[in-house]
Protein backbone atom coordinates (compact mmCIF):
# COMPACT_ATOMS: atom_id res chain seq x y z
CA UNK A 1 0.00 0.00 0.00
CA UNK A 2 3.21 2.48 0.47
CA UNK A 3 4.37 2.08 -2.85
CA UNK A 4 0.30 3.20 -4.35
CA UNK A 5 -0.05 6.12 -1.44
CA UNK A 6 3.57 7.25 -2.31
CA UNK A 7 2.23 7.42 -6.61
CA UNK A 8 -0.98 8.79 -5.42
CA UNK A 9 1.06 11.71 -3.76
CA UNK A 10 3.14 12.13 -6.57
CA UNK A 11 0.01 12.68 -8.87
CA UNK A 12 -1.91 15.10 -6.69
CA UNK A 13 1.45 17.41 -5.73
CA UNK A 14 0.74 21.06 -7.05
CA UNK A 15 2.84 22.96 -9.52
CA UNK A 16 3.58 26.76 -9.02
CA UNK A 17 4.65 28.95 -11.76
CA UNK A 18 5.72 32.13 -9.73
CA UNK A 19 7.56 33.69 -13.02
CA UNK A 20 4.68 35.18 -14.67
CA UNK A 21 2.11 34.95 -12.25
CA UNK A 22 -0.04 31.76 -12.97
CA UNK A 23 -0.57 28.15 -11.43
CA UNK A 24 -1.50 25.36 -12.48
CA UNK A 25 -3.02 22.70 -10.00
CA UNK A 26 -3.81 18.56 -10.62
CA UNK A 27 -6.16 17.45 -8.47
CA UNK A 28 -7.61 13.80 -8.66
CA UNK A 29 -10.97 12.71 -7.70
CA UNK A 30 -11.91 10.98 -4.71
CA UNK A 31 -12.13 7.36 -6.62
CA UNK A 32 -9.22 8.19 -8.64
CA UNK A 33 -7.07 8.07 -5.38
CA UNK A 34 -8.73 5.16 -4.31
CA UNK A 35 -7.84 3.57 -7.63
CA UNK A 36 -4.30 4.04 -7.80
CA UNK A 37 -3.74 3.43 -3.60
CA UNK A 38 -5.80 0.28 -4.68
CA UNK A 39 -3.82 -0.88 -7.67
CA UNK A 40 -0.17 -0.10 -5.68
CA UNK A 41 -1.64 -2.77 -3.44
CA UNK A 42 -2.89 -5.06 -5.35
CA UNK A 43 0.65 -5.26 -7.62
CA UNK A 44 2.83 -5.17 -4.27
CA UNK A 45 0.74 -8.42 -3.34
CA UNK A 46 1.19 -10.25 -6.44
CA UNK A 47 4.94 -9.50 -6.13
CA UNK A 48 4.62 -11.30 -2.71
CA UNK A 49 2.68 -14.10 -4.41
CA UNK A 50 5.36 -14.61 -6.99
CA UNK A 51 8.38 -14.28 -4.68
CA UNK A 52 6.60 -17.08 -2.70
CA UNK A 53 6.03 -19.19 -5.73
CA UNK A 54 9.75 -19.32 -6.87
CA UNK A 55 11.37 -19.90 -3.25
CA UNK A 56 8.77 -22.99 -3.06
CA UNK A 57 9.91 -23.88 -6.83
CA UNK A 58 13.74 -23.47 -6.47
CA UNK A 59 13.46 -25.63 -2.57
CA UNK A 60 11.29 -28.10 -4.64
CA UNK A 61 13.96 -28.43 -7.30
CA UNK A 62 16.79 -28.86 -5.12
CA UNK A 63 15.22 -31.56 -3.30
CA UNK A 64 14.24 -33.38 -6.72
CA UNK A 65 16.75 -31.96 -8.85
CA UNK A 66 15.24 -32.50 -12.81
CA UNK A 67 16.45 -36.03 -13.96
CA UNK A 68 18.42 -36.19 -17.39
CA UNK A 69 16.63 -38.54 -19.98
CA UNK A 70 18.89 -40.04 -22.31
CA UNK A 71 17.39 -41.31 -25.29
């Protein structure tokens, strides 16, 4: 969720033109902020579910390391 919040931030940070007098503001809606703190999550979880999946892979393979067929 830190890495979504942290983007989210990014997106809604205000720019100030002091040179000639003007600024310019980006402000995102209420359910765009919940979509991108949503969508950090979700992707930091599915990194978690594929660092998972390769330790369990690479502990399975060196405990039945792949035989050699030869033909």
């Amino acid at each position: 969720m830190k890495a979504g919040l942290r983007e989210a931030i990014l997106l809604v940070d205000l720019y100030q033109h002091h040179g000639s007098g003007y600024s310019m503001s980006f402000v995102l809606q209420p359910w765009q902020l919940l979509f991108a703190i949503l969508s950090g999550w979700i992707h930091h979880r599915q990194q978690q579910i594929i660092e998972f999946q390769n330790d369990q892979i690479q502990s399975r393979m060196a405990l039945n390391p792949p035989k050699s067929f030869s033909g």
